[in-house]
N, C-alpha and C. Protein backbone atom coordinates (compact mmCIF):
# COMPACT_ATOMS: atom_id res chain seq x y z
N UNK A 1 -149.55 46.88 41.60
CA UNK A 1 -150.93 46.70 42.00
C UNK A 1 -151.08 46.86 43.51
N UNK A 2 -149.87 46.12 44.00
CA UNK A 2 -150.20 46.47 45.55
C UNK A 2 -149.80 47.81 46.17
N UNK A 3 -149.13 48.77 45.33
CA UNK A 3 -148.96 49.60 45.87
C UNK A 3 -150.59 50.76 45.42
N UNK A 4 -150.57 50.68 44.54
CA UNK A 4 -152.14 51.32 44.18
C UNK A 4 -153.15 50.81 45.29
N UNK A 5 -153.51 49.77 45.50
CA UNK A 5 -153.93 49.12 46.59
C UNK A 5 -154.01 49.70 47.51
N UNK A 6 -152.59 50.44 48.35
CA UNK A 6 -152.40 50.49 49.64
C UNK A 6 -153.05 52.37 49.37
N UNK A 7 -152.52 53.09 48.42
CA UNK A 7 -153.07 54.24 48.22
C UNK A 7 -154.41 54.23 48.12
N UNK A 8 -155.03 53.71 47.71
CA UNK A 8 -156.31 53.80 47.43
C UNK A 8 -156.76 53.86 49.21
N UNK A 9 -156.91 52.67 49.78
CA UNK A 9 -156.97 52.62 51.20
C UNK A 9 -156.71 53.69 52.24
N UNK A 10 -155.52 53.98 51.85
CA UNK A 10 -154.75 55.36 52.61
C UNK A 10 -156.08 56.43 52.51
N UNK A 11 -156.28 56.51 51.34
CA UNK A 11 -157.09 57.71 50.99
C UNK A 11 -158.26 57.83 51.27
N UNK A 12 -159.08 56.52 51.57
CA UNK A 12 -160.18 56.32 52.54
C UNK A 12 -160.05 56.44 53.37
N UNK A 13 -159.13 55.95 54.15
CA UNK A 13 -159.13 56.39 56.14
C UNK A 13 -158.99 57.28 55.97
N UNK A 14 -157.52 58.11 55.31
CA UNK A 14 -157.58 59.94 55.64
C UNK A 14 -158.84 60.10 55.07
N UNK A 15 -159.78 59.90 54.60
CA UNK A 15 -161.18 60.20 54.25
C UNK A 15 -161.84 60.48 55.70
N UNK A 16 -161.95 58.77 55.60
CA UNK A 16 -163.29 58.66 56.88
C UNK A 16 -162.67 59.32 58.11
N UNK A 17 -160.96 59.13 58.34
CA UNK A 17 -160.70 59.12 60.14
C UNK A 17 -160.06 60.41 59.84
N UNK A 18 -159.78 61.01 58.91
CA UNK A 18 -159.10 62.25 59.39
C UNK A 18 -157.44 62.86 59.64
N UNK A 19 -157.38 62.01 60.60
CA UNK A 19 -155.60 62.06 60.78
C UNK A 19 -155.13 60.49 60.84
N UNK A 20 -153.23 60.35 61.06
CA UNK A 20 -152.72 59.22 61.22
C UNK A 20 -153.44 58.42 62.38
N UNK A 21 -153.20 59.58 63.16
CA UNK A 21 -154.05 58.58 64.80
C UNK A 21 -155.08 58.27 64.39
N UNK A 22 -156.07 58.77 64.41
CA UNK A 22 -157.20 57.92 63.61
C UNK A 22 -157.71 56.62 63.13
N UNK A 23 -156.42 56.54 61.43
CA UNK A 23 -156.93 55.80 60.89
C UNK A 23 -155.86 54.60 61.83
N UNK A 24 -154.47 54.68 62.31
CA UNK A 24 -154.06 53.65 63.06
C UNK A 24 -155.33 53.20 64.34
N UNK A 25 -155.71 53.86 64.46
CA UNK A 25 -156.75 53.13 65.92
C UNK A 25 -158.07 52.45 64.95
N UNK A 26 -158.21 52.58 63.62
CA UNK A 26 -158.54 52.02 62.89
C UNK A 26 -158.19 50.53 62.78
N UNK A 27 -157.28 50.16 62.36
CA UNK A 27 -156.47 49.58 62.04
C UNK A 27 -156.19 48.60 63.41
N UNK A 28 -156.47 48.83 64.38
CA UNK A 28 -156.17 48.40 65.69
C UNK A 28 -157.72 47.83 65.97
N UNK A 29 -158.60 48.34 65.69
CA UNK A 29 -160.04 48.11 65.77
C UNK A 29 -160.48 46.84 64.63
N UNK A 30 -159.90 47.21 63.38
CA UNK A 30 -160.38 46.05 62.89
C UNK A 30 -159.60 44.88 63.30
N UNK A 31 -158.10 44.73 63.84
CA UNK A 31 -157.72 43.61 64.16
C UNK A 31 -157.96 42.95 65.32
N UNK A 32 -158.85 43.65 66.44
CA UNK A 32 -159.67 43.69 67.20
C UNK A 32 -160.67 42.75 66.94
N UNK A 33 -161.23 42.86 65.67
CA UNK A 33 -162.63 42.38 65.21
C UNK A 33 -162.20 41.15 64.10
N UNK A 34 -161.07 40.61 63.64
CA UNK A 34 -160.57 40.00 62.99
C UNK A 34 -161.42 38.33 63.76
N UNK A 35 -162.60 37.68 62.39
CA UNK A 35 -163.07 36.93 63.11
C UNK A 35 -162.40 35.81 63.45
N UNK A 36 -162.71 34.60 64.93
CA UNK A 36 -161.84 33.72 65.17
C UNK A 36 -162.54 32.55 63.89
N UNK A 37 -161.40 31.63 63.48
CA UNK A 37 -161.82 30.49 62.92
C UNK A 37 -162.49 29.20 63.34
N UNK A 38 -163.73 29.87 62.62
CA UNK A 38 -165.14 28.63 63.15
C UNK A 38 -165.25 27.06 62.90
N UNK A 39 -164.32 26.74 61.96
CA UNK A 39 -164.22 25.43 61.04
C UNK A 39 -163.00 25.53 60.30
N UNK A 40 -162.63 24.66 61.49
CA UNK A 40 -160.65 24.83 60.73
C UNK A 40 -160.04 24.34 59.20
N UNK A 41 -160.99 24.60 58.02
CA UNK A 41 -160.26 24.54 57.31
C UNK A 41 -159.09 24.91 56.91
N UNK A 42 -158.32 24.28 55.95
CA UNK A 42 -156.84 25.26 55.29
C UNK A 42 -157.52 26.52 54.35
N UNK A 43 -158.40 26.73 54.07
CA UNK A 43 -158.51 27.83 53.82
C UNK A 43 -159.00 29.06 54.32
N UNK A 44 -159.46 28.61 55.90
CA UNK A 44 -160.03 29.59 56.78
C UNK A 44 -158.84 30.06 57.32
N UNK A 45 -157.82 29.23 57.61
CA UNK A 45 -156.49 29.47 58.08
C UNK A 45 -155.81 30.66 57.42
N UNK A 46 -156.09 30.10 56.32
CA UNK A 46 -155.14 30.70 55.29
C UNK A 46 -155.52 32.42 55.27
N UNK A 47 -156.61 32.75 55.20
CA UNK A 47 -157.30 33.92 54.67
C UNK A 47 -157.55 34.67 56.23
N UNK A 48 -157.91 33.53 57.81
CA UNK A 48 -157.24 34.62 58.71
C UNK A 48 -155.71 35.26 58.96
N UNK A 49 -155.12 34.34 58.30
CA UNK A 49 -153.51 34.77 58.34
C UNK A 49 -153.17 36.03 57.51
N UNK A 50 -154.00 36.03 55.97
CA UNK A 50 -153.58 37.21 55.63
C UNK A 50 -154.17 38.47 56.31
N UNK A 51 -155.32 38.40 56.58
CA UNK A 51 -156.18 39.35 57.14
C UNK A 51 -154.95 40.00 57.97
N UNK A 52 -155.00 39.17 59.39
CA UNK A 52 -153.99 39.71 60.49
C UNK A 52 -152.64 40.47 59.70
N UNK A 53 -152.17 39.35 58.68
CA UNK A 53 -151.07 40.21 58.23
C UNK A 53 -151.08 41.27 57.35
N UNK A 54 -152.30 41.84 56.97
CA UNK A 54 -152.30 42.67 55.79
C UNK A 54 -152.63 43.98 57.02
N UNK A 55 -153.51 43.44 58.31
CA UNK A 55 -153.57 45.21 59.01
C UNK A 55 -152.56 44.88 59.76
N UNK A 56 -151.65 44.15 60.09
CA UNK A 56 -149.87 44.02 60.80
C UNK A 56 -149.30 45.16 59.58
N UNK A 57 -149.39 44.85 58.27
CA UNK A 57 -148.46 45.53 57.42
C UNK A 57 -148.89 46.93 57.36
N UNK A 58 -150.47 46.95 57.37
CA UNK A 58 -150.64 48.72 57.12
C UNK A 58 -150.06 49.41 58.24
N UNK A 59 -150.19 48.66 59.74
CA UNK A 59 -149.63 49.88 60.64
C UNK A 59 -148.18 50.01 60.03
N UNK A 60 -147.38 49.09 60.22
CA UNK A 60 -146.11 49.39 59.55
C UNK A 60 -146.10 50.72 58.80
N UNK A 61 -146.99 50.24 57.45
CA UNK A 61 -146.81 51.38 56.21
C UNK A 61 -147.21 52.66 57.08
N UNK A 62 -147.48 52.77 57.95
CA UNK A 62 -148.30 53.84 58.59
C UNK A 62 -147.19 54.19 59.76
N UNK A 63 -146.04 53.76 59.56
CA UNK A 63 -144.82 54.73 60.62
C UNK A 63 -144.80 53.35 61.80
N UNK A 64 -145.77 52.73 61.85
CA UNK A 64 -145.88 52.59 63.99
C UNK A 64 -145.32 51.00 63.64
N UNK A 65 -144.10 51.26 64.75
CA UNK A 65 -143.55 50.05 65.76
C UNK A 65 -144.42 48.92 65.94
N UNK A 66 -144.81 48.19 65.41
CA UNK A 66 -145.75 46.98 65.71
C UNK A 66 -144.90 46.03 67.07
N UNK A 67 -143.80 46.01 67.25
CA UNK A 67 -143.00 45.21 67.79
C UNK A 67 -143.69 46.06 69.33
N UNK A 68 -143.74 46.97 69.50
CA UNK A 68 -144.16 47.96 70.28
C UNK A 68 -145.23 48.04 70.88
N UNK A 69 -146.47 47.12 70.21
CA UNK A 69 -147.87 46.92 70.48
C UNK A 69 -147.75 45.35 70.81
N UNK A 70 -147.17 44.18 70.32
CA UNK A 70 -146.48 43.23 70.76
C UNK A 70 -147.65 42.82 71.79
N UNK A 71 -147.43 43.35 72.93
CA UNK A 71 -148.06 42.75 73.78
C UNK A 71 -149.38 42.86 73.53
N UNK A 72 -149.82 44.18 72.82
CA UNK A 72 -151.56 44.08 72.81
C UNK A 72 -151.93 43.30 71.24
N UNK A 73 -151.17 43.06 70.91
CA UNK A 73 -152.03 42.87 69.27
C UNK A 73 -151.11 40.78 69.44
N UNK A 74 -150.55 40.42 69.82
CA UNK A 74 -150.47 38.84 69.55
C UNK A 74 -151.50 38.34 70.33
N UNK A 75 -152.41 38.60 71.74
CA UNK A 75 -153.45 37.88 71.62
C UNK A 75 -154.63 38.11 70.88
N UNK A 76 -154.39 39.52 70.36
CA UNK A 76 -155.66 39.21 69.44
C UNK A 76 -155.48 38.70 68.05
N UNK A 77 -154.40 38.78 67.53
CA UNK A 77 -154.05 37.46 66.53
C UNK A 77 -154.14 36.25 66.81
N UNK A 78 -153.69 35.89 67.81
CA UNK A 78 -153.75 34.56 68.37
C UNK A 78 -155.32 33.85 68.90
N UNK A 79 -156.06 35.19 69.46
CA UNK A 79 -157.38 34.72 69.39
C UNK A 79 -158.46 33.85 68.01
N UNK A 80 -157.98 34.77 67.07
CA UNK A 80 -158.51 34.51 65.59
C UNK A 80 -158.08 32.65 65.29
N UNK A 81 -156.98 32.46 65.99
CA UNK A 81 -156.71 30.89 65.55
C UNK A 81 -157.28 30.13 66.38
N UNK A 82 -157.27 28.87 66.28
CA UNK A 82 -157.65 27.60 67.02
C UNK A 82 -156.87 27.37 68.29
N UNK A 83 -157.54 26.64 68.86
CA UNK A 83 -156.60 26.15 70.54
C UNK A 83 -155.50 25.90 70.31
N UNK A 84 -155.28 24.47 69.75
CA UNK A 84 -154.09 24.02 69.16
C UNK A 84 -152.93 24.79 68.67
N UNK A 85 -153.10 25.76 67.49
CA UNK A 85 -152.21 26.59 67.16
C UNK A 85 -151.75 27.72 68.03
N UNK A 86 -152.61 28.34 68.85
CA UNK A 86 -152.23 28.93 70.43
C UNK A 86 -151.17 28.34 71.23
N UNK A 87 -151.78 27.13 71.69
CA UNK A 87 -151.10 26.32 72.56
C UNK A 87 -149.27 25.74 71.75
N UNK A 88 -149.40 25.54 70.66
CA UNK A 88 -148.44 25.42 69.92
C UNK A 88 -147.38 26.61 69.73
N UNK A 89 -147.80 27.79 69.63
CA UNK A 89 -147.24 29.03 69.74
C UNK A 89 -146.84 29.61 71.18
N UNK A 90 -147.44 28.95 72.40
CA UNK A 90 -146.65 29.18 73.49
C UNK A 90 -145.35 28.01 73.78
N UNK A 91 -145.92 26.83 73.57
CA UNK A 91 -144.65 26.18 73.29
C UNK A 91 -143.08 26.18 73.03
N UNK A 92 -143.61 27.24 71.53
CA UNK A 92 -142.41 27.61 70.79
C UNK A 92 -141.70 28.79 71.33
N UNK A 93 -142.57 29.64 71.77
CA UNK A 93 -141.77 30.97 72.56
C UNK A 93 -141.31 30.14 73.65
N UNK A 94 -141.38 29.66 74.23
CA UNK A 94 -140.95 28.74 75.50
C UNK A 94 -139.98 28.26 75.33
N UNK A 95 -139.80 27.33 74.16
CA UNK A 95 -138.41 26.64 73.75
C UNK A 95 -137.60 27.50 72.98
N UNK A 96 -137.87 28.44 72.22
CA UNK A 96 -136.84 29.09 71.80
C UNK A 96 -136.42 30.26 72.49
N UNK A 97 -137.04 30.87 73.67
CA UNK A 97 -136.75 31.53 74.89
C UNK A 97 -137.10 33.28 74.26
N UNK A 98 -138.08 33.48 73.54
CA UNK A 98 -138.96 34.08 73.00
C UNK A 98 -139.96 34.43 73.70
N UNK A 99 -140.54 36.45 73.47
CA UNK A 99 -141.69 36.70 74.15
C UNK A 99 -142.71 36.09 73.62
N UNK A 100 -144.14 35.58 74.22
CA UNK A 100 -144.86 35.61 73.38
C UNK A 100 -145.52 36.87 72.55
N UNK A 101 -145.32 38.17 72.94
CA UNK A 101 -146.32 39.24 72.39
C UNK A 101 -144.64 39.69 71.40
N UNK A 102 -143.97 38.59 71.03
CA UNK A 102 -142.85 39.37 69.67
C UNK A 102 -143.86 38.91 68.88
N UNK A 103 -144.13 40.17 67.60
CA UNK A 103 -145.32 39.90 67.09
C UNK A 103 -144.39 39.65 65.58
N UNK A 104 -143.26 39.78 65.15
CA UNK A 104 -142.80 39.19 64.20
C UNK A 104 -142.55 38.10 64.32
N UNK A 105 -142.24 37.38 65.08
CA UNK A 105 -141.62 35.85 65.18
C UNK A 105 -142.95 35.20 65.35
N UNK A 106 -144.03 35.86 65.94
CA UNK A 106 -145.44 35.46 65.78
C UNK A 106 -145.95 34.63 64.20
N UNK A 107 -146.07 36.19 63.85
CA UNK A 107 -146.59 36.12 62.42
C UNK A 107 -145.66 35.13 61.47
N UNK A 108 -144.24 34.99 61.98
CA UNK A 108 -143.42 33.83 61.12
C UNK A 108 -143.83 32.45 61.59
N UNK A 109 -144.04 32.06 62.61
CA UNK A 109 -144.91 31.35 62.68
C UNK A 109 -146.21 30.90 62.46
N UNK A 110 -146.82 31.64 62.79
CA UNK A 110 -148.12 31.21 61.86
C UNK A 110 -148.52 31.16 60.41
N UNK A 111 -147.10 31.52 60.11
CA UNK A 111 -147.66 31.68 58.23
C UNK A 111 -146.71 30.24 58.23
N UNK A 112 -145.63 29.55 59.29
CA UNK A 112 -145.15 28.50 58.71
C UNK A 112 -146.71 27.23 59.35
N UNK A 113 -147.23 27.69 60.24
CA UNK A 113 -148.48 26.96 60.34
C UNK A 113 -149.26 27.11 59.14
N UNK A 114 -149.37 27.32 58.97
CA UNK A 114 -150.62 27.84 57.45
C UNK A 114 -149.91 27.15 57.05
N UNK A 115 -148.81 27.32 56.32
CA UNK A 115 -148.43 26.53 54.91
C UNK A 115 -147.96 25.20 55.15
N UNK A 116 -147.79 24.89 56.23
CA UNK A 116 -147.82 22.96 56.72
C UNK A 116 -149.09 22.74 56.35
N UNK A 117 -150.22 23.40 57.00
CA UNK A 117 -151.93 23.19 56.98
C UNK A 117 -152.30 22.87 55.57
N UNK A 118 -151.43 24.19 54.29
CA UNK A 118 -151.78 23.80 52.82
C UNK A 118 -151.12 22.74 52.37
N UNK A 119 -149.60 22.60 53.06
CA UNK A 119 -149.41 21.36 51.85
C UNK A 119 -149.52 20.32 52.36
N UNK A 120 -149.75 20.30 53.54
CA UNK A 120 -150.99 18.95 53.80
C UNK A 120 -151.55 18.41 53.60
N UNK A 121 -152.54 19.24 53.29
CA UNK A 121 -153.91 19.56 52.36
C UNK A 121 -153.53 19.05 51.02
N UNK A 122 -152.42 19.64 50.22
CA UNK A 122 -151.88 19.04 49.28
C UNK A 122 -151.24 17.82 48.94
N UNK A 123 -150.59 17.29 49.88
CA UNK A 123 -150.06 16.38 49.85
C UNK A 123 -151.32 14.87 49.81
N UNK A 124 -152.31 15.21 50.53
CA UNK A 124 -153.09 13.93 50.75
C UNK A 124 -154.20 14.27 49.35
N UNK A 125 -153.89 14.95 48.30
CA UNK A 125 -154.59 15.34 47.58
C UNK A 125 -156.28 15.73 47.65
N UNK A 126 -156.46 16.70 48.77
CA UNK A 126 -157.88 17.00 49.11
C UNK A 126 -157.49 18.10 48.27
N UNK A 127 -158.83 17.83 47.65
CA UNK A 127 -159.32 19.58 46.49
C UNK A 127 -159.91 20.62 47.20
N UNK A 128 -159.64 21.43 47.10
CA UNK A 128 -160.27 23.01 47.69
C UNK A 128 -160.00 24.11 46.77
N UNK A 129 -160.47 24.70 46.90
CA UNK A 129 -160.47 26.53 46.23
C UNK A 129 -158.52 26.76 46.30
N UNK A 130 -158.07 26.37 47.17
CA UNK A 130 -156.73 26.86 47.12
C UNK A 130 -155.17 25.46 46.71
N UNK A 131 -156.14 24.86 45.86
CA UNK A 131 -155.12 23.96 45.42
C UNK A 131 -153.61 24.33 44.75
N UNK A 132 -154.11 24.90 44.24
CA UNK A 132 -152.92 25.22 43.45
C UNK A 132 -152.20 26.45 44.16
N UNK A 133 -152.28 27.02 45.55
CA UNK A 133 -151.91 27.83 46.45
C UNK A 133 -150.26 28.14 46.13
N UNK A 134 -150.38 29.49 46.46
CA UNK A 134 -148.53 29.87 46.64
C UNK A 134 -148.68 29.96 47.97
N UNK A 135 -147.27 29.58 48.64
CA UNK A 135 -147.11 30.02 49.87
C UNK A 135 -147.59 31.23 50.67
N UNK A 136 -147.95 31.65 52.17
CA UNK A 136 -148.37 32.71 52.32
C UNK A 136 -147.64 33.62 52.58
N UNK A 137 -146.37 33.28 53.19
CA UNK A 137 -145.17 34.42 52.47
C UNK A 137 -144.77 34.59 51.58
N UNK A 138 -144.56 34.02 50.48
CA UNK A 138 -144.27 34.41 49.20
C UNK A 138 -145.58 35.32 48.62
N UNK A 139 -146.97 35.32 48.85
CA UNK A 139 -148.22 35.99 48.86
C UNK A 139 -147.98 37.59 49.26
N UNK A 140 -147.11 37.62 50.37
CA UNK A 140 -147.66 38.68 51.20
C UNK A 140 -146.30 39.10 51.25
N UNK A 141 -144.82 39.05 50.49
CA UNK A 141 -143.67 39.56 50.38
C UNK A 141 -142.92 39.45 51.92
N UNK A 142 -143.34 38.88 52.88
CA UNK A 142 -142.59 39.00 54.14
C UNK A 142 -141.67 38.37 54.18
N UNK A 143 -140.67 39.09 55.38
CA UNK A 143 -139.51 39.16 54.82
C UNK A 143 -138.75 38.98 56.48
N UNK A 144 -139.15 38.04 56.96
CA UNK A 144 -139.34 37.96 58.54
C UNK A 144 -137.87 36.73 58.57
N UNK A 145 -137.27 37.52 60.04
CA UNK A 145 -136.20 36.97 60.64
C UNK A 145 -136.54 35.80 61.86
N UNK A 146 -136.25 34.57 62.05
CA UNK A 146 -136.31 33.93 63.07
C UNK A 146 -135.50 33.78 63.44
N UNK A 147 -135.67 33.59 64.89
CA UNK A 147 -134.36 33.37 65.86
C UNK A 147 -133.36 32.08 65.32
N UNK A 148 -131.93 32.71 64.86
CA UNK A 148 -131.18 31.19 64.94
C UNK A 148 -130.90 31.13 63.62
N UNK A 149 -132.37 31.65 62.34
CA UNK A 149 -132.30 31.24 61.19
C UNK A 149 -132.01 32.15 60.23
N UNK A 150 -131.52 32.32 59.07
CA UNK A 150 -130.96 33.34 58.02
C UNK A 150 -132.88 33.98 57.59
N UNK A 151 -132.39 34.85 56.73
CA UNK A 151 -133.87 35.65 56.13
C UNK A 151 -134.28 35.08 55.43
N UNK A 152 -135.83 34.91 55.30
CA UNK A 152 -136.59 34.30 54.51
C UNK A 152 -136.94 35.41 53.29
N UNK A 153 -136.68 35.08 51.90
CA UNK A 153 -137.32 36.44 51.46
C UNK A 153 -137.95 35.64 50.20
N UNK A 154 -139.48 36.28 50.23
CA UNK A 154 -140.64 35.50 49.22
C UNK A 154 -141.27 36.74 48.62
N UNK A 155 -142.34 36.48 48.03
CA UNK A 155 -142.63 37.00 47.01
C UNK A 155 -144.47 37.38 47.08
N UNK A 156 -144.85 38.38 46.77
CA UNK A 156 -146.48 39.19 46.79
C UNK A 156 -146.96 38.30 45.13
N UNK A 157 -148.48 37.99 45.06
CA UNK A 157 -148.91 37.89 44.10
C UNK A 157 -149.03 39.42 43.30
């Protein structure tokens, strides 16, 4: 399903934009526009995290070095979140002697933010739309290395 998914998509940008460059500056534009979270729920969290990570993954599928853009694309991920989780994410590049614009160790972080945020949420038994939630890496198949730690490998709905 997700690969039909990603074709289908493909086939609209080469639609609308024409060439690779194109639809990547696409792709750069909407994460650009990726809105910040207005009301920190766990599920606003949750659903800006995939967002960011679903146009993180198309450039991938699309050839380009994301590690490479690093510097331009983690503040605008990082914009989309709250103060707190910002300020928390310079922290951690700080102590673990990490860039902040490594945009994988980014995104492994914030999906381990998100899923503290859900089972939080879970744990104190507040009901929401995403109770019964899978993790957001196991959601989104990432497959991300942290400094220090062995591979995480999860699973796509």
């Amino acid at each position: 399903m997700v690969a039909e998914t990603y074709e289908k998509t493909k086939k609209i940008l080469e639609t609308r934009y024409g060439d690779k460059n194109r639809i990547i500056q696409a792709h750069l534009d909407y994460l650009e526009e990726v809105k910040s979270i207005k009301y920190a729920t766990p599920e606003a969290h949750n659903s800006t995290y995939i967002d960011c990570n679903r146009l993180i993954q198309a450039l991938r599928a699309l050839g380009e070095d994301v590690n490479g853009y690093g510097r331009v694309l983690a503040p605008k991920v990082l914009r989309a979140f709250p103060d707190d989780i910002c300020r928390r994410w310079i922290v951690h590049a700080k102590r673990e002697d990490i860039s902040e614009g490594d945009l994988p160790q980014l995104m492994a972080f914030l999906g381990d933010e998100v899923d503290g945020i859900l089972t939080t949420q879970k744990i104190r038994g507040e009901t929401s739309s995403l109770s019964g939630y899978t993790s957001i890496a196991a959601m989104l198949h990432v497959h991300a290395k942290s400094v220090g730690t062995a591979q995480k490998n999860t699973k796509r709905p």
